[in-house]
C-alpha atoms as a PDB file:
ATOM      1  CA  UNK A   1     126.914 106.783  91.393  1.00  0.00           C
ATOM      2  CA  UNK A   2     125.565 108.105  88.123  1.00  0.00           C
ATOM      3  CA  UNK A   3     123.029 110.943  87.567  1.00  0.00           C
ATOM      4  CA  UNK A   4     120.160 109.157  87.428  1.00  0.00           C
ATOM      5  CA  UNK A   5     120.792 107.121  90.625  1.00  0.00           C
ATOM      6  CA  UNK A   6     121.524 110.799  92.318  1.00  0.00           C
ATOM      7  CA  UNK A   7     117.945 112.189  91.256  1.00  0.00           C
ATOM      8  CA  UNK A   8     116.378 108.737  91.966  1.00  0.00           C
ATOM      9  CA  UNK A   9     117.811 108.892  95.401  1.00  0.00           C
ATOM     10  CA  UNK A  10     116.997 112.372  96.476  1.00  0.00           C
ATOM     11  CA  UNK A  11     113.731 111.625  95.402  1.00  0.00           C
ATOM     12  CA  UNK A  12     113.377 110.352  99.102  1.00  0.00           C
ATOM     13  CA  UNK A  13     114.959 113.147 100.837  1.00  0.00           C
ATOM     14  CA  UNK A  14     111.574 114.713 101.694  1.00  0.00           C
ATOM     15  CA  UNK A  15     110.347 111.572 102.986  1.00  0.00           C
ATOM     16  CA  UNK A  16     113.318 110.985 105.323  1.00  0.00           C
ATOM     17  CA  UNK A  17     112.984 114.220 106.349  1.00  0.00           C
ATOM     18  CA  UNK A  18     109.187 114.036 107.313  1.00  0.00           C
ATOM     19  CA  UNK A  19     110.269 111.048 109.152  1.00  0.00           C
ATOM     20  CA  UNK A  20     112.654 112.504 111.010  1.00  0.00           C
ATOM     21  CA  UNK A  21     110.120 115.316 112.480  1.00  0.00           C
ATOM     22  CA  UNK A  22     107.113 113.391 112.653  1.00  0.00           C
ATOM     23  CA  UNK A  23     108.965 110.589 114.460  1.00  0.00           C
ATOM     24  CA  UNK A  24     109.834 112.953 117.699  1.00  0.00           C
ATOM     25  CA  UNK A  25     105.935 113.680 117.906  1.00  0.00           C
ATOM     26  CA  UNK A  26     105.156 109.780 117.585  1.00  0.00           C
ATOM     27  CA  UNK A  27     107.931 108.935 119.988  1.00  0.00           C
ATOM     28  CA  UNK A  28     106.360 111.058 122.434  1.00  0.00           C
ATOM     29  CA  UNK A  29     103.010 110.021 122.161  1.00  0.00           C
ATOM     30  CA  UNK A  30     103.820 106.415 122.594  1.00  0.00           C
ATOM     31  CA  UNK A  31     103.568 104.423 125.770  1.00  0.00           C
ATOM     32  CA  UNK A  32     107.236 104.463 126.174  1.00  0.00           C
ATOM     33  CA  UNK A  33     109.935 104.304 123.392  1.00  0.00           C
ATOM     34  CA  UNK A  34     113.295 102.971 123.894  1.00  0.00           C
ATOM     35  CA  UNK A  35     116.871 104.392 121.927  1.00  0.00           C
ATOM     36  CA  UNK A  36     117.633 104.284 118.279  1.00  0.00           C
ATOM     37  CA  UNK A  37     113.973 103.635 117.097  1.00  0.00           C
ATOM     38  CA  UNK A  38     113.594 103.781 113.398  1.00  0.00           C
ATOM     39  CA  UNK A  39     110.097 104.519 112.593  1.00  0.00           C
ATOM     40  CA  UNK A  40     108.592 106.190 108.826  1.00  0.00           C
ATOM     41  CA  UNK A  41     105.515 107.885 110.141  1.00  0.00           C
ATOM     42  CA  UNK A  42     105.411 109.315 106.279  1.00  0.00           C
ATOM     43  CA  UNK A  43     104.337 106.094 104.494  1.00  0.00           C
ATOM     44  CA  UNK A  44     102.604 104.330 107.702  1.00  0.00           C
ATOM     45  CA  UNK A  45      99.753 104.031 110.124  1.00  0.00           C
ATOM     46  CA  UNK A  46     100.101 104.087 113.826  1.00  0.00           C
ATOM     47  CA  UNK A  47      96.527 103.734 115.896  1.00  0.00           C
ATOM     48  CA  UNK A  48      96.637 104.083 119.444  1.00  0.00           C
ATOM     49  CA  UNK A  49      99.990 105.501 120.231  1.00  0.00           C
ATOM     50  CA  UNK A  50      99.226 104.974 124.282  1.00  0.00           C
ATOM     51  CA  UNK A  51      99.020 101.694 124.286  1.00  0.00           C
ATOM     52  CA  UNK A  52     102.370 101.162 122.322  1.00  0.00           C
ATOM     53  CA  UNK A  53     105.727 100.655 123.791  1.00  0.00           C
ATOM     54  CA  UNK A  54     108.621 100.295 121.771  1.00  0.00           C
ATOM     55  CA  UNK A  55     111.863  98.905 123.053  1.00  0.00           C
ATOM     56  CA  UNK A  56     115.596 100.265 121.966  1.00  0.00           C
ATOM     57  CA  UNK A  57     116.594  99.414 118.422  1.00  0.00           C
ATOM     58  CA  UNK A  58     113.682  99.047 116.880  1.00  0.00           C
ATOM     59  CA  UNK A  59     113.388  99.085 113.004  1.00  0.00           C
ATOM     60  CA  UNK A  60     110.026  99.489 111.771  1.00  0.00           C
ATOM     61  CA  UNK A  61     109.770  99.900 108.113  1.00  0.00           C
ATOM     62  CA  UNK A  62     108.041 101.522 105.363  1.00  0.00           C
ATOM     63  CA  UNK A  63     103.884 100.871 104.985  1.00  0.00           C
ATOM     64  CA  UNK A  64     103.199  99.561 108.355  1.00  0.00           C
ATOM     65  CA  UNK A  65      99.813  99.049 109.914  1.00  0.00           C
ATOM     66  CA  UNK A  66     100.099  99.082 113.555  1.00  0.00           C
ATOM     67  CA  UNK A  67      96.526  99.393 114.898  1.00  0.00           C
ATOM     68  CA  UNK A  68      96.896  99.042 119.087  1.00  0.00           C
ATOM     69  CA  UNK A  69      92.794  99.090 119.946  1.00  0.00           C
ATOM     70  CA  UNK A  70      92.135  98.450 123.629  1.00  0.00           C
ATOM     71  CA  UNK A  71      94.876  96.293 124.038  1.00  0.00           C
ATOM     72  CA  UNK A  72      98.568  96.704 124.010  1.00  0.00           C
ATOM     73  CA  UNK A  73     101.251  96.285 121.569  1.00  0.00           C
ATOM     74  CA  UNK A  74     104.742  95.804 123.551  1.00  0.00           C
ATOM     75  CA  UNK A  75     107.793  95.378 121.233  1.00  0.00           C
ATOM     76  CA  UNK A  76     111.252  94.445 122.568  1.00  0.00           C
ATOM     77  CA  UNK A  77     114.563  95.266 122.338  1.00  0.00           C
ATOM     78  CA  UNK A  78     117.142  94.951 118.382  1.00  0.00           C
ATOM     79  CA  UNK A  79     113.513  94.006 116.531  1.00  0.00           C
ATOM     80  CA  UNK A  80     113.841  94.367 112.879  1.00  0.00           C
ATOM     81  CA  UNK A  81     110.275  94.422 110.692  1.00  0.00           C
ATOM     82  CA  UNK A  82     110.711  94.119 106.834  1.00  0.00           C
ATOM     83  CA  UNK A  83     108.703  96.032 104.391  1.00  0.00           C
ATOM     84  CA  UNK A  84     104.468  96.854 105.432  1.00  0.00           C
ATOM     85  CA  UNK A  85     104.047  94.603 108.795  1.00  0.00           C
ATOM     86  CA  UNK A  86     100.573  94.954 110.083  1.00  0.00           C
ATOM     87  CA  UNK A  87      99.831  94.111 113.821  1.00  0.00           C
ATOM     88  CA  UNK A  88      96.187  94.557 115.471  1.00  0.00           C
ATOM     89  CA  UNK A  89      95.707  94.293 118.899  1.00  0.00           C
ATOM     90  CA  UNK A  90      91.899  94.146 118.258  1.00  0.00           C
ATOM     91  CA  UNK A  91      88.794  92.759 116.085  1.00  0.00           C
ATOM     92  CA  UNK A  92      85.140  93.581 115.568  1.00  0.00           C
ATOM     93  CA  UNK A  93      82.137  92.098 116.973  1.00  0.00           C
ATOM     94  CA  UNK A  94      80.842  88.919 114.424  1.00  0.00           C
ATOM     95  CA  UNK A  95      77.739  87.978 116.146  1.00  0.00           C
ATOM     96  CA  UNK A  96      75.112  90.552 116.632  1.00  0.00           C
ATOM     97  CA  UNK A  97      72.188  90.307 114.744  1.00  0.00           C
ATOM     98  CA  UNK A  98      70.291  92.680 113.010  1.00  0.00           C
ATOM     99  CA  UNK A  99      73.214  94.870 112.448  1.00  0.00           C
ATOM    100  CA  UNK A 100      75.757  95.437 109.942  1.00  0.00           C
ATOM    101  CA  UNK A 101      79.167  94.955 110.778  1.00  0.00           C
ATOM    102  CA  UNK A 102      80.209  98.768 110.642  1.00  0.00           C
ATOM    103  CA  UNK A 103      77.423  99.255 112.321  1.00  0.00           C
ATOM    104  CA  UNK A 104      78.539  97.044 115.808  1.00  0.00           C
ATOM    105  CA  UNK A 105      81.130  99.238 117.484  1.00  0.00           C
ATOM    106  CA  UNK A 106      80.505  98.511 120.520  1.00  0.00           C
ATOM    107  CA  UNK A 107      83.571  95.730 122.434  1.00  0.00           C
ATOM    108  CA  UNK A 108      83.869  93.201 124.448  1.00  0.00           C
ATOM    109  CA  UNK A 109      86.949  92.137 126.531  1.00  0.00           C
ATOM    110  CA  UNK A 110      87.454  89.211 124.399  1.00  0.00           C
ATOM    111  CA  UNK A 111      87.438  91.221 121.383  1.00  0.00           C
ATOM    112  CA  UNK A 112      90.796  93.165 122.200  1.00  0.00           C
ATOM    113  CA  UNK A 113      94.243  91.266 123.477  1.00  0.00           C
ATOM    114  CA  UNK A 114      97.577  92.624 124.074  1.00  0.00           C
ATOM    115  CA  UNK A 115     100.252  91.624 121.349  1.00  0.00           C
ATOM    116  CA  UNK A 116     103.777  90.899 122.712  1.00  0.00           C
ATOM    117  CA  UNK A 117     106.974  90.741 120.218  1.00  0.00           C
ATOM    118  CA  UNK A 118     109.933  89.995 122.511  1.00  0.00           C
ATOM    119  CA  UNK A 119     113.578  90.650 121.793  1.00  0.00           C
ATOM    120  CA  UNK A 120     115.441  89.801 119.081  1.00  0.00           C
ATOM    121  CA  UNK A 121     113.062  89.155 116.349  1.00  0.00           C
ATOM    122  CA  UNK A 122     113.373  89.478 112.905  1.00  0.00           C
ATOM    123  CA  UNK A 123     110.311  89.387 110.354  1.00  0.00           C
ATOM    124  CA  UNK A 124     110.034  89.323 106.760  1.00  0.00           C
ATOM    125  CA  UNK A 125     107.723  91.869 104.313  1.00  0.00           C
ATOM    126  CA  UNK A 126     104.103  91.955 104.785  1.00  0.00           C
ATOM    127  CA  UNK A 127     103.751  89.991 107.458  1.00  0.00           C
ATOM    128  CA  UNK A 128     100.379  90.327 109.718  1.00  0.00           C
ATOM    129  CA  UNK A 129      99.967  89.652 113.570  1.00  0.00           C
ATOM    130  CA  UNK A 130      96.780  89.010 115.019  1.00  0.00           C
ATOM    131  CA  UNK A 131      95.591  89.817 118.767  1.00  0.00           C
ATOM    132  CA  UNK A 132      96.332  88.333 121.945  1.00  0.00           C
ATOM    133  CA  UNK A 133     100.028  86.667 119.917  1.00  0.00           C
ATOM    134  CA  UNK A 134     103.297  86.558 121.591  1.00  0.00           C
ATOM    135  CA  UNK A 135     106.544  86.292 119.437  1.00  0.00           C
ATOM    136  CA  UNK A 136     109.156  84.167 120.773  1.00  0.00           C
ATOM    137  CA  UNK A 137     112.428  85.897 121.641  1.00  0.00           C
ATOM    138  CA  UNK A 138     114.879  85.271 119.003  1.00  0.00           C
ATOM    139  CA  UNK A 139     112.222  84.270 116.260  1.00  0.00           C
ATOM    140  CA  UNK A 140     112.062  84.670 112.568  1.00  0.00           C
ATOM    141  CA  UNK A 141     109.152  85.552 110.471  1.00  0.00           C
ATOM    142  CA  UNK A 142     108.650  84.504 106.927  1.00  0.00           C
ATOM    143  CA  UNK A 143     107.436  86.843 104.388  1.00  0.00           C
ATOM    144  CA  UNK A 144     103.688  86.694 103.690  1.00  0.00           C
ATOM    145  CA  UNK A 145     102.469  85.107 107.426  1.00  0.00           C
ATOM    146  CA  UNK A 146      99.534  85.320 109.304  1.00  0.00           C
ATOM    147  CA  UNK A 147     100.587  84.960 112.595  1.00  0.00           C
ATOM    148  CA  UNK A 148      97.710  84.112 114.978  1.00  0.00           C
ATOM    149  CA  UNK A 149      98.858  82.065 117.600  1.00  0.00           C
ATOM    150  CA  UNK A 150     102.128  82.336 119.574  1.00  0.00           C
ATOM    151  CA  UNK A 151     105.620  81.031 118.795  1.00  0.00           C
ATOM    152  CA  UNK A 152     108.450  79.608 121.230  1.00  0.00           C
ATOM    153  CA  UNK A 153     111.551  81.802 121.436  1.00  0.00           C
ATOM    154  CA  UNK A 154     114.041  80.803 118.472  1.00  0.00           C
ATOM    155  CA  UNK A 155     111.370  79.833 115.862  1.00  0.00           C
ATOM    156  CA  UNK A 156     111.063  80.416 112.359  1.00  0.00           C
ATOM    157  CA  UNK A 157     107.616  80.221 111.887  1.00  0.00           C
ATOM    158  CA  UNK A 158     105.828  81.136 108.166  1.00  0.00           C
ATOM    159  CA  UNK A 159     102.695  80.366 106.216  1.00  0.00           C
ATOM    160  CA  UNK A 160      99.091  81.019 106.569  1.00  0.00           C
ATOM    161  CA  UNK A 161      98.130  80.554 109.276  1.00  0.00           C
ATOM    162  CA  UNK A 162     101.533  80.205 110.829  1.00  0.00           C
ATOM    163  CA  UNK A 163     103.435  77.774 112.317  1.00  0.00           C
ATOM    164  CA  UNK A 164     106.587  76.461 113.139  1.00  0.00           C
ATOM    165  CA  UNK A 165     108.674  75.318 110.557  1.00  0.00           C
ATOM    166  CA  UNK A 166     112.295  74.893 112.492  1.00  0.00           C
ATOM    167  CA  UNK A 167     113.852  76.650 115.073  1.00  0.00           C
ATOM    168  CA  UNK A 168     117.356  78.560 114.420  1.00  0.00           C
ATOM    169  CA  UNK A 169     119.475  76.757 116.847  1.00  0.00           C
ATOM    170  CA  UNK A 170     119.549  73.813 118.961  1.00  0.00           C
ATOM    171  CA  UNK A 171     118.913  74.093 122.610  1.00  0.00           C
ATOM    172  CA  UNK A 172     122.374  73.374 123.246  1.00  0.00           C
ATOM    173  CA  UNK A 173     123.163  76.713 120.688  1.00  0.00           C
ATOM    174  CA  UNK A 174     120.418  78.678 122.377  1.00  0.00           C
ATOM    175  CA  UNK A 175     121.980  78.465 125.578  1.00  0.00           C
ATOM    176  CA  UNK A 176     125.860  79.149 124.124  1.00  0.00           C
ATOM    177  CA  UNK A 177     124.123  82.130 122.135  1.00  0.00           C
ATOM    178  CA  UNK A 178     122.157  83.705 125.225  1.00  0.00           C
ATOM    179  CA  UNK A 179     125.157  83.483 127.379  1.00  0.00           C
ATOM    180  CA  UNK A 180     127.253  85.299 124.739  1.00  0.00           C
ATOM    181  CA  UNK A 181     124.349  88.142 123.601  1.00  0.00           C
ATOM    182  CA  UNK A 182     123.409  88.482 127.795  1.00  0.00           C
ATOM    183  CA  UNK A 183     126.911  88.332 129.605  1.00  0.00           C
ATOM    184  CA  UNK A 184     127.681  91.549 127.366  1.00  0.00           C
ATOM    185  CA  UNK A 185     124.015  93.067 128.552  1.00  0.00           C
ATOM    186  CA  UNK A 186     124.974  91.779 131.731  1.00  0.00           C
ATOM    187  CA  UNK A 187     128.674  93.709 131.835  1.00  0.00           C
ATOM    188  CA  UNK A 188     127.916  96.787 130.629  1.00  0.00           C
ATOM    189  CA  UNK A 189     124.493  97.193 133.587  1.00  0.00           C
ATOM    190  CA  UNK A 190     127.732  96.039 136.227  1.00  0.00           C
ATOM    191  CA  UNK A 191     129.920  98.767 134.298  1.00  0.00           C
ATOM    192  CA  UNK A 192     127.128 101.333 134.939  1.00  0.00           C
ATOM    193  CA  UNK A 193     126.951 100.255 138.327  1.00  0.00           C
ATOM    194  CA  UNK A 194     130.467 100.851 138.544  1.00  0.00           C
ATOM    195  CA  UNK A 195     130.127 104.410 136.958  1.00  0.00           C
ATOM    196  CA  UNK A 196     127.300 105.817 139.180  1.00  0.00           C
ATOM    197  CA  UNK A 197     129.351 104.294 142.656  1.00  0.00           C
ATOM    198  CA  UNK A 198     131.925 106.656 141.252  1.00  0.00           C
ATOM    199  CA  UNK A 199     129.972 109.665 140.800  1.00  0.00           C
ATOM    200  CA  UNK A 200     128.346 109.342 144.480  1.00  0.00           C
ATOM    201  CA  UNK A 201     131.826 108.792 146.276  1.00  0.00           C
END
């Protein structure tokens, strides 16, 4: 590494280390927040942090918008978001008249709808995902997407608005690669089993 790539990369030493304090405040706030959670609090904007629960090994990167109104944002387990993902649990009222937008704060329940992002998803940069969507476990995101309607687990879905384009395995795969990912989840909850009968006896 040359000179310049050592001043370039220490550059970003404050900002990690921002990160790193501000993200023990924003774990705490949250709903519940799983292990290893990756989160830059420096260059993002979290709304809501009660109604936002983060699973364990969570990656959520650089310029994100995450905007949980009256309505939840749940986020599984080994989710990876590329570069400024926005997700909004929430919209404004369209239809009263005599008033300007802005001006209409008031909500309705069908204004707000909790956002689910199950395990195992991957999505690309600047994605956006609109209220009341589910995200298939095991799904891929393509860069750029509007997501406003739910995917099946294992889809890569892209475009605006999204949809399916293919899914990443064949049912026949899907079931080989659950039984491979979940016997191992499966073994080490039995070894901890194991572990706590030993500490009672």
């Amino acid at each position: 590494m040359n000179l310049y790539e050592l001043i370039a990369k220490s550059s970003r030493l404050y900002e990690r280390l921002r990160d790193r304090f501000y993200s023990y405040f924003y774990k705490k706030a949250m709903k519940s927040c799983g292990s290893n959670v990756l989160i830059r609090p420096s260059t993002s904007v979290f709304y809501g942090l009660g109604n936002l629960t983060l699973g364990s090994r969570v990656r959520i990167s650089r310029y994100a918008h995450i905007y949980c109104t009256d309505a939840p944002l749940t986020i599984g387990n080994n989710v990876i978001f590329g570069p400024a993902p926005t997700i909004v649990t929430g919209n404004h009222l369209l239809d009263v008249i005599g008033r300007f937008i802005r001006d209409a704060l008031e909500k309705r329940p069908e204004n707000d709808a909790a956002v689910f992002v199950e395990d195992d998803v991957w999505t690309g940069a600047h994605i956006t995902i609109l209220k009341g969507v589910t995200i298939g476990r095991g799904s891929v995101i393509g860069a750029g997407s509007v997501v406003s309607k739910s995917c099946p687990p294992y889809s890569i879905i892209g475009g605006i608005p999204a949809k399916v384009l293919k899914y990443r395995f064949t049912i026949d795969e899907i079931i080989e690669h659950e039984k491979i990912l979940y016997a191992e989840e499966q073994r080490l909850k039995e070894e901890d089993l194991i572990k706590m009968r030993e500490q009672y006896e």
